[in-house]
Every structure is written in C-alpha cells, then in structure tokens.
Protein backbone atom coordinates (compact mmCIF):
# COMPACT_ATOMS: atom_id res chain seq x y z
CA UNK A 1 13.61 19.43 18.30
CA UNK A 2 15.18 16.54 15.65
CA UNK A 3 12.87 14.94 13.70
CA UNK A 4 14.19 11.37 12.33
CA UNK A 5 12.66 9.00 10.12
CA UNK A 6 11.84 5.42 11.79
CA UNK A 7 9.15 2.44 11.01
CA UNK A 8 8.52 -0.26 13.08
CA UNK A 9 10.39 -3.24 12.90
CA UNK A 10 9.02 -6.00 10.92
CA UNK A 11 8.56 -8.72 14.15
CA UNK A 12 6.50 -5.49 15.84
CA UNK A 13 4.27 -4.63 12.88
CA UNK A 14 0.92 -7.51 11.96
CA UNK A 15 1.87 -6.58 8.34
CA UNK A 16 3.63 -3.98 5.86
CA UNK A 17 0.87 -1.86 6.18
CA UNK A 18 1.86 -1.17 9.52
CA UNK A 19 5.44 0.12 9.04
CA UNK A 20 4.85 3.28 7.02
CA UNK A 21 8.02 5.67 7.75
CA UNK A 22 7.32 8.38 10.13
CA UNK A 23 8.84 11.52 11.03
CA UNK A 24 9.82 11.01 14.98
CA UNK A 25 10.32 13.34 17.75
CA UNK A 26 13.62 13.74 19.42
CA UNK A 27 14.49 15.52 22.43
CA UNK A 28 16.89 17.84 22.42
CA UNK A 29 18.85 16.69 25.42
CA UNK A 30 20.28 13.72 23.50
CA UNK A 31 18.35 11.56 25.60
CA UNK A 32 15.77 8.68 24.92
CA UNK A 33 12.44 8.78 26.67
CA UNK A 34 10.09 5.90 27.36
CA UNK A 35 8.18 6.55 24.66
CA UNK A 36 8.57 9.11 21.27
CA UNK A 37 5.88 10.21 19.74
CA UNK A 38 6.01 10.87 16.24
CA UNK A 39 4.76 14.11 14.02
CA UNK A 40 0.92 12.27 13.10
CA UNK A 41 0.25 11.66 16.91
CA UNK A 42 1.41 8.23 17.30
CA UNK A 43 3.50 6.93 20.54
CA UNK A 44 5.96 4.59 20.12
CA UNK A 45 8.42 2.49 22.70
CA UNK A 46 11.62 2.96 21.14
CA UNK A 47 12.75 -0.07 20.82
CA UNK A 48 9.98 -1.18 18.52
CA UNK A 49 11.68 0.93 15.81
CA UNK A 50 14.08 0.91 13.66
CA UNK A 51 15.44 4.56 12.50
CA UNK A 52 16.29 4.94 8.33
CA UNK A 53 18.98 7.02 7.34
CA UNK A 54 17.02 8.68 4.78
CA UNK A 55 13.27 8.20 3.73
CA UNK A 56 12.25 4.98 1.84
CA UNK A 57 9.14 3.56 1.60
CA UNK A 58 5.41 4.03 2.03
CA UNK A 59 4.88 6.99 4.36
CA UNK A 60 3.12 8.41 6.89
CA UNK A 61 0.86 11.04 5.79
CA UNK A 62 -0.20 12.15 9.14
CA UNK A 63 3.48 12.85 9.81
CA UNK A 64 3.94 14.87 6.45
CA UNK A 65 1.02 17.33 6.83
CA UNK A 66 2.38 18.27 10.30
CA UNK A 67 5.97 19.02 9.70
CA UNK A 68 6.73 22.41 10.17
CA UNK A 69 7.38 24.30 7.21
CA UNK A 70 9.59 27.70 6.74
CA UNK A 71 7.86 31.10 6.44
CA UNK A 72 4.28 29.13 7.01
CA UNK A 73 1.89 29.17 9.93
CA UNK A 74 1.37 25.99 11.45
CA UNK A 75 -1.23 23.22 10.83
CA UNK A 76 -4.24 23.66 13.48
C-alpha cells in the first residue's frame, strides 16, 4: 500500500474548510480505481483531487490517527 497526500481541488470543495490534506490510499498495482479512499474513511473520485508533493496545510486528523506506525499495534 502507498499512502500520498491529496486535498480536493478548490472548484470541488464549498470552502477551505473542506480541503484539509489527507493521507490517500494507493493500490499497489499502479492502477487508479473509481474511487480511493483515504486513511480517515473518506471516498473520493480521483479526479476531484489534487495530490501535494509533500504535506502543507490544514490536515486531516482522521487520516493522522490511523496511519500505521512502526513497532505499534494498530488503531481499533
């Protein structure tokens, strides 16, 4: 699994609040799906995002409490 950092693009968001940066789901096949779900839950159509080469922003909590960390069970 990759895990990228993407908001929504301003024309898909009703405001800034909307497009906090969250940590997205990849597939390992190097494909694109229909829809990519991100690490807080959330489904997205791809091309309502816009992928960041490195975190900026205000972001996603959600998304930071679940990434995986080393040597640490996982969130339930």
């Amino acid at each position: 699994m990759t895990l990228i950092f993407a908001r929504l693009l301003r024309e898909h968001a009703r405001g800034e609040s909307e497009r906090v940066v969250h940590l997205i789901r990849l597939p390992g096949d190097g494909g694109i799906p229909p829809h990519l779900f991100a690490q807080c839950g959330e489904r997205f159509e791809p091309y309502v995002l816009e992928s960041l080469p490195l975190p900026g922003g205000a972001p996603c909590v959600p998304c930071l409490a679940a990434v995986p960390r080393p040597g640490l069970p996982p969130n339930e």
